[in-house]
N, C-alpha and C. Protein backbone atom coordinates (compact mmCIF):
# COMPACT_ATOMS: atom_id res chain seq x y z
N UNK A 1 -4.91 8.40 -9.02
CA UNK A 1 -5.30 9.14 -7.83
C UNK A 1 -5.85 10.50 -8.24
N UNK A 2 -6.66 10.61 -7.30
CA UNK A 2 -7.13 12.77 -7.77
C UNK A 2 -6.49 13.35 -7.27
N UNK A 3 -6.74 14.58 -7.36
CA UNK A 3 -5.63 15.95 -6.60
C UNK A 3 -5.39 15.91 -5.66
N UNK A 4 -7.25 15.24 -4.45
CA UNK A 4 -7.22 15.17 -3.31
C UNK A 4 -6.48 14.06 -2.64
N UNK A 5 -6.25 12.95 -3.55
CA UNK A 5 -5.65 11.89 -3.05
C UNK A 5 -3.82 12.46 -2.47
N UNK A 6 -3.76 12.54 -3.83
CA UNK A 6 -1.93 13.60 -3.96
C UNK A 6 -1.77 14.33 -2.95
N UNK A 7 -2.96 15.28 -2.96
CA UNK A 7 -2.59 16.54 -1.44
C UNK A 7 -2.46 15.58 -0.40
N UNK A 8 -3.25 14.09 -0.40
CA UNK A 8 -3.13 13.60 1.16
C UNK A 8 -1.97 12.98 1.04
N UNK A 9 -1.37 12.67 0.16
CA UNK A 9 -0.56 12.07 0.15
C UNK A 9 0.75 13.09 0.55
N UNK A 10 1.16 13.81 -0.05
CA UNK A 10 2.10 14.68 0.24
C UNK A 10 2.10 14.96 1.38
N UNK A 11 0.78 15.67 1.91
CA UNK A 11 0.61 16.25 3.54
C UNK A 11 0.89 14.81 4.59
N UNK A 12 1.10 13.65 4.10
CA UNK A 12 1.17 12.61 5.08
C UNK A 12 2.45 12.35 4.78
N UNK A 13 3.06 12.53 3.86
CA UNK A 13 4.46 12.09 3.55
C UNK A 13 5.60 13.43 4.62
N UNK A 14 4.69 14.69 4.40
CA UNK A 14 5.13 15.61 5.06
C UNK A 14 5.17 15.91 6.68
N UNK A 15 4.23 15.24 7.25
CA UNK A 15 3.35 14.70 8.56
C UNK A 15 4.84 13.65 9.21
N UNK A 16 4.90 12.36 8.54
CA UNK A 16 5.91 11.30 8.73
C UNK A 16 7.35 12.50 8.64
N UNK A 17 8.09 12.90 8.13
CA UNK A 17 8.65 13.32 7.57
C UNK A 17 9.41 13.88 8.79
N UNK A 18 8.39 15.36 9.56
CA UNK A 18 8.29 16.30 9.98
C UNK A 18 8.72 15.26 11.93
N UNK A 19 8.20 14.20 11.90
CA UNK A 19 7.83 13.29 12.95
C UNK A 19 9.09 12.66 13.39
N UNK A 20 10.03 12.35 12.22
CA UNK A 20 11.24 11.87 12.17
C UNK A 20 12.82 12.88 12.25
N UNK A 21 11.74 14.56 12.08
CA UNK A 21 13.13 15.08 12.24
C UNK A 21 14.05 15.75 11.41
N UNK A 22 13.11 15.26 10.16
CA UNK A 22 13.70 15.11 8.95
C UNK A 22 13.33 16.94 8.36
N UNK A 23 13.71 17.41 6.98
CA UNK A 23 13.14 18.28 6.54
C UNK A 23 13.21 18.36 4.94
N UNK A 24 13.45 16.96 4.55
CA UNK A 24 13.03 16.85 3.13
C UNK A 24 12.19 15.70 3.10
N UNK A 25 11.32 15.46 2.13
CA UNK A 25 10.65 14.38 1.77
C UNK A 25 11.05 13.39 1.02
N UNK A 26 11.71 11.98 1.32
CA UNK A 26 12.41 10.55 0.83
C UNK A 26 11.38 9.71 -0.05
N UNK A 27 11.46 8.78 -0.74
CA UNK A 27 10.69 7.89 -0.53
C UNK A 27 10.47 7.16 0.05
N UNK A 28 11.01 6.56 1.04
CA UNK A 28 10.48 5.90 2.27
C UNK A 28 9.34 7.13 2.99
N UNK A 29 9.15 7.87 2.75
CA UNK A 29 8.29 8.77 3.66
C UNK A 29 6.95 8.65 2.30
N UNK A 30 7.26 8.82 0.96
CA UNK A 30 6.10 8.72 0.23
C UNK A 30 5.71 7.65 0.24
N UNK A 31 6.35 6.18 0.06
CA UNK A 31 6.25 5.02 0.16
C UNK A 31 4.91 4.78 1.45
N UNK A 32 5.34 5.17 2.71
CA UNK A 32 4.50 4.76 3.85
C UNK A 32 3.06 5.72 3.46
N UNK A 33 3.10 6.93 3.25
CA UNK A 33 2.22 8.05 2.72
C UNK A 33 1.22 7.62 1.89
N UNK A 34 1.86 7.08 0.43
CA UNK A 34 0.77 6.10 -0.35
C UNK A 34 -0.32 5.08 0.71
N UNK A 35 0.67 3.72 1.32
CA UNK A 35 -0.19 3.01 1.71
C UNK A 35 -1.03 3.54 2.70
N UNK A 36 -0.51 5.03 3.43
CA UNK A 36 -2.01 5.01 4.15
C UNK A 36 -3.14 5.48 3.66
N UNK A 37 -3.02 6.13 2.75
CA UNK A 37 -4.24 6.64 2.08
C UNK A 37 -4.49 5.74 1.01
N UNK A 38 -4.15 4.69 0.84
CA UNK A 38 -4.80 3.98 -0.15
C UNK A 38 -5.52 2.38 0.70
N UNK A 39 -4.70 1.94 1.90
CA UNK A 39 -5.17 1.59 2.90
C UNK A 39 -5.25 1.57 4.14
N UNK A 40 -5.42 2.84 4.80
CA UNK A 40 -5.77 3.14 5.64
C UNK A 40 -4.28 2.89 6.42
N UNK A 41 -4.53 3.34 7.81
CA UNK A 41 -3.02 3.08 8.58
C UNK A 41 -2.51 1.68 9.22
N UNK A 42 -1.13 1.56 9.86
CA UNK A 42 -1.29 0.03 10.28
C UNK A 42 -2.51 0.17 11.28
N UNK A 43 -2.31 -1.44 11.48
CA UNK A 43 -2.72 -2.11 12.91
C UNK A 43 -1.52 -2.26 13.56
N UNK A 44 -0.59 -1.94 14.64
CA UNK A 44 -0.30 -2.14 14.74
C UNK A 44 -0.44 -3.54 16.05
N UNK A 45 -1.61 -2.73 16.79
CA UNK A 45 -1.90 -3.57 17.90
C UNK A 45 -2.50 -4.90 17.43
N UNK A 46 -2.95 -5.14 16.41
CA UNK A 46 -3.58 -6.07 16.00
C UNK A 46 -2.50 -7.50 15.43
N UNK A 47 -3.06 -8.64 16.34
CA UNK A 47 -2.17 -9.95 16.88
C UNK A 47 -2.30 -10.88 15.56
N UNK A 48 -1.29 -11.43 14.65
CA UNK A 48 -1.88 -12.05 13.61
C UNK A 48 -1.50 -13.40 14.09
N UNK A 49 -2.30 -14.49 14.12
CA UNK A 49 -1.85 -15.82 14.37
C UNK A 49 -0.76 -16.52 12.85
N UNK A 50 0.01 -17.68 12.83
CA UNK A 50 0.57 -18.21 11.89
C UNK A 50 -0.33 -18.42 10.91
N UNK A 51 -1.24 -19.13 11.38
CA UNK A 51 -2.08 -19.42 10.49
C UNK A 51 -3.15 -18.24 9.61
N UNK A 52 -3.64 -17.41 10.33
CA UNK A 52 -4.04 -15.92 9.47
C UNK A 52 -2.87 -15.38 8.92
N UNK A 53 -1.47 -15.23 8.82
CA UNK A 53 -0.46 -14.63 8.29
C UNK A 53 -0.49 -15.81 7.10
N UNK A 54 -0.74 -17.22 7.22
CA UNK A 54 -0.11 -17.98 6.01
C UNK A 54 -1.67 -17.92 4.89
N UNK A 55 -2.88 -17.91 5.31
CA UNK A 55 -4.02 -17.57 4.56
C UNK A 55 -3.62 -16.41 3.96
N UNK A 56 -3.68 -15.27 4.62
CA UNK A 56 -3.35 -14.10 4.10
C UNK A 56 -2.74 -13.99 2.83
N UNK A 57 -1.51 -14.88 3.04
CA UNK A 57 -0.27 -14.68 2.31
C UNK A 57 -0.87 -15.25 0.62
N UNK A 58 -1.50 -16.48 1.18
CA UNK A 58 -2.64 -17.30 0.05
C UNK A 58 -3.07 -16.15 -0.85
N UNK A 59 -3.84 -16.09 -0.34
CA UNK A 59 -4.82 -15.07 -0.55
C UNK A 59 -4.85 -13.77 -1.66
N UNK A 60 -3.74 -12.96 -1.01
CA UNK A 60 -2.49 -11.84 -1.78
C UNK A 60 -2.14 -12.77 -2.86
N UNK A 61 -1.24 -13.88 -2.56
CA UNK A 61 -0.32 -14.41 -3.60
C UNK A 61 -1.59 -14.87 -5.05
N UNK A 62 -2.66 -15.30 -4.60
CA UNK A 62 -3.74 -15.26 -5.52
C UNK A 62 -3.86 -13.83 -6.56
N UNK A 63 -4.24 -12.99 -5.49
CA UNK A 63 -3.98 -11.95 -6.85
C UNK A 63 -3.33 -11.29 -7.54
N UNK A 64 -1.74 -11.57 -7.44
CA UNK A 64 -0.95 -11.58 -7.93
C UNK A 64 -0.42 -12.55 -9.21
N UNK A 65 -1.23 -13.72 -8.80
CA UNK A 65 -1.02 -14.54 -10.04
C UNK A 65 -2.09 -14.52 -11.10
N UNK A 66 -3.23 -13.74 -10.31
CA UNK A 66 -4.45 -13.34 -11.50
C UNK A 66 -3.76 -12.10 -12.41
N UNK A 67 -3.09 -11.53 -11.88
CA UNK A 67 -2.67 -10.06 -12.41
C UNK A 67 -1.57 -10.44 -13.55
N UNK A 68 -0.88 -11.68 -13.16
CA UNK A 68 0.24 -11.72 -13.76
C UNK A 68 -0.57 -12.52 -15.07
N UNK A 69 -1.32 -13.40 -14.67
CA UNK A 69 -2.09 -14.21 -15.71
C UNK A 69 -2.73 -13.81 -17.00
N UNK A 70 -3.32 -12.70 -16.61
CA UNK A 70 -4.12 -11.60 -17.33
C UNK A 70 -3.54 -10.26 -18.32
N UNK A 71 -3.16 -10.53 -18.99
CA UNK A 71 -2.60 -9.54 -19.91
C UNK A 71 -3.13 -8.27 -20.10
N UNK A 72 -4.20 -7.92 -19.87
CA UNK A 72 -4.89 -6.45 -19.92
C UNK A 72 -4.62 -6.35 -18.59
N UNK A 73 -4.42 -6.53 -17.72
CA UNK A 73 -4.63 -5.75 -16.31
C UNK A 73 -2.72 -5.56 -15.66
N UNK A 74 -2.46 -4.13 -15.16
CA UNK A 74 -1.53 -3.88 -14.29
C UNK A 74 -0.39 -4.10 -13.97
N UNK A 75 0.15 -4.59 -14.10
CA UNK A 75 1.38 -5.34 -12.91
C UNK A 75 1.36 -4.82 -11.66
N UNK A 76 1.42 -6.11 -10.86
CA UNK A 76 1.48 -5.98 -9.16
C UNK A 76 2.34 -4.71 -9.27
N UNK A 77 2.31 -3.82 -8.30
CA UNK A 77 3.40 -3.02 -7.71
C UNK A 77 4.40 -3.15 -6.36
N UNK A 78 3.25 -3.84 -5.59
CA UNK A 78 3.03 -4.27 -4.28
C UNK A 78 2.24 -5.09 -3.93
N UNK A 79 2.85 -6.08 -3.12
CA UNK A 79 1.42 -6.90 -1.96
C UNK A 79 2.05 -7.20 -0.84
N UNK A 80 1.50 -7.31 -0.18
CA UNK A 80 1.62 -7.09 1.36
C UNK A 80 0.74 -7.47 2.30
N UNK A 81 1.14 -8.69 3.35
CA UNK A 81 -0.02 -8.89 4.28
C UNK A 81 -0.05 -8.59 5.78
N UNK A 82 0.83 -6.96 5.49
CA UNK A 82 0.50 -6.38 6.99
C UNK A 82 -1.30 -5.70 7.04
N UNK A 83 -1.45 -5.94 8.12
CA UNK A 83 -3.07 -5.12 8.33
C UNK A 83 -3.39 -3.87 7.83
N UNK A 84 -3.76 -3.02 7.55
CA UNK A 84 -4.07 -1.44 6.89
C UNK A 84 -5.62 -1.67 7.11
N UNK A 85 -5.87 -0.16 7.81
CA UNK A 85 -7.16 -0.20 7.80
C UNK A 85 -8.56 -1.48 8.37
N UNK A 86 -9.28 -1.42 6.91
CA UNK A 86 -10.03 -3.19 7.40
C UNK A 86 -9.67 -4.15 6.44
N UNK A 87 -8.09 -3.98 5.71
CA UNK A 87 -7.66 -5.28 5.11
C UNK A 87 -6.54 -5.86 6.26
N UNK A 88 -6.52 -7.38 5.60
CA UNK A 88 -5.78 -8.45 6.43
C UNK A 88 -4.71 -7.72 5.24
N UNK A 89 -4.95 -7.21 4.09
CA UNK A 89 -3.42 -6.89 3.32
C UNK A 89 -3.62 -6.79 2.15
N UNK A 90 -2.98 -6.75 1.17
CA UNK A 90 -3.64 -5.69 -0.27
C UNK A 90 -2.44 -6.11 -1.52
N UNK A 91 -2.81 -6.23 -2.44
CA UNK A 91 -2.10 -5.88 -3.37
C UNK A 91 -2.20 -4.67 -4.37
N UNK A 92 -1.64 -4.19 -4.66
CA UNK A 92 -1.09 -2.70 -5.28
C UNK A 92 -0.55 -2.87 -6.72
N UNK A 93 -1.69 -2.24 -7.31
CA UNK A 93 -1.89 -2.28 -8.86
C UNK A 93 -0.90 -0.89 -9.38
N UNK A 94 -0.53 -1.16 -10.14
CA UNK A 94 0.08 0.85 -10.64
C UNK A 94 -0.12 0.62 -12.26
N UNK A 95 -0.38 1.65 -12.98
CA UNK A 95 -0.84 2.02 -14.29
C UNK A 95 1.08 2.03 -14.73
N UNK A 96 1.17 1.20 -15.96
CA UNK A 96 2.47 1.61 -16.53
C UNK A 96 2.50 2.73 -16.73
N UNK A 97 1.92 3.44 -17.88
CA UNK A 97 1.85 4.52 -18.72
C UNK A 97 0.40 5.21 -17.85
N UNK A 98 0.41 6.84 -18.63
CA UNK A 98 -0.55 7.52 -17.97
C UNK A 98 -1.44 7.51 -18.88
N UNK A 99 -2.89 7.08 -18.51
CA UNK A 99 -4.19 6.50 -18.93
C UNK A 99 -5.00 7.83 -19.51
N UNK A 100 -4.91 8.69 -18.78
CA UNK A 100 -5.36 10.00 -18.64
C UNK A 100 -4.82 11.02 -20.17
């Protein structure tokens, strides 16, 4: 992530945080913070049929087994097939070590 990512991240972790009452920052508050800035916020209004929840799930579970398959790339961190943004749902790569 860049600086700007981090600042949004914090300021949204701080946003949630502030919303709940709270006056320290958890990880459940960074946790939700990440996924919106990396995909956008829920849907919440948005209706998933069985059948788009079990594609979905396909779908995710696919790149998870590419990730796992593949020895140069990542380990999953996360996947998830709630809505964010304009995904049906995402999987979440994280760097072991720092690249940088």
């Amino acid at each position: 992530m860049s600086g700007a990512d981090l600042a949004n991240v914090i300021n949204e972790a701080a946003l949630l945080t502030a919303r709940e009452g709270g006056t320290l920052i958890n990880g459940a508050a960074l946790e939700e913070s990440v996924d919106r800035v990396v995909g956008g916020p829920r849907r919440k209004g948005k209706i998933i049929s069985e059948l788009e929840k079990k594609i979905t799930a396909y779908h995710e579970g696919g790149h998870a087994l590419a990730a796992w398959a593949m020895p140069d790339l990542e380990p999953v961190y996360k996947l998830t097939i709630l809505p964010r943004g304009r995904t049906g749902g995402h999987a979440l790569v994280v760097p072991e070590d720092d690249k940088g």
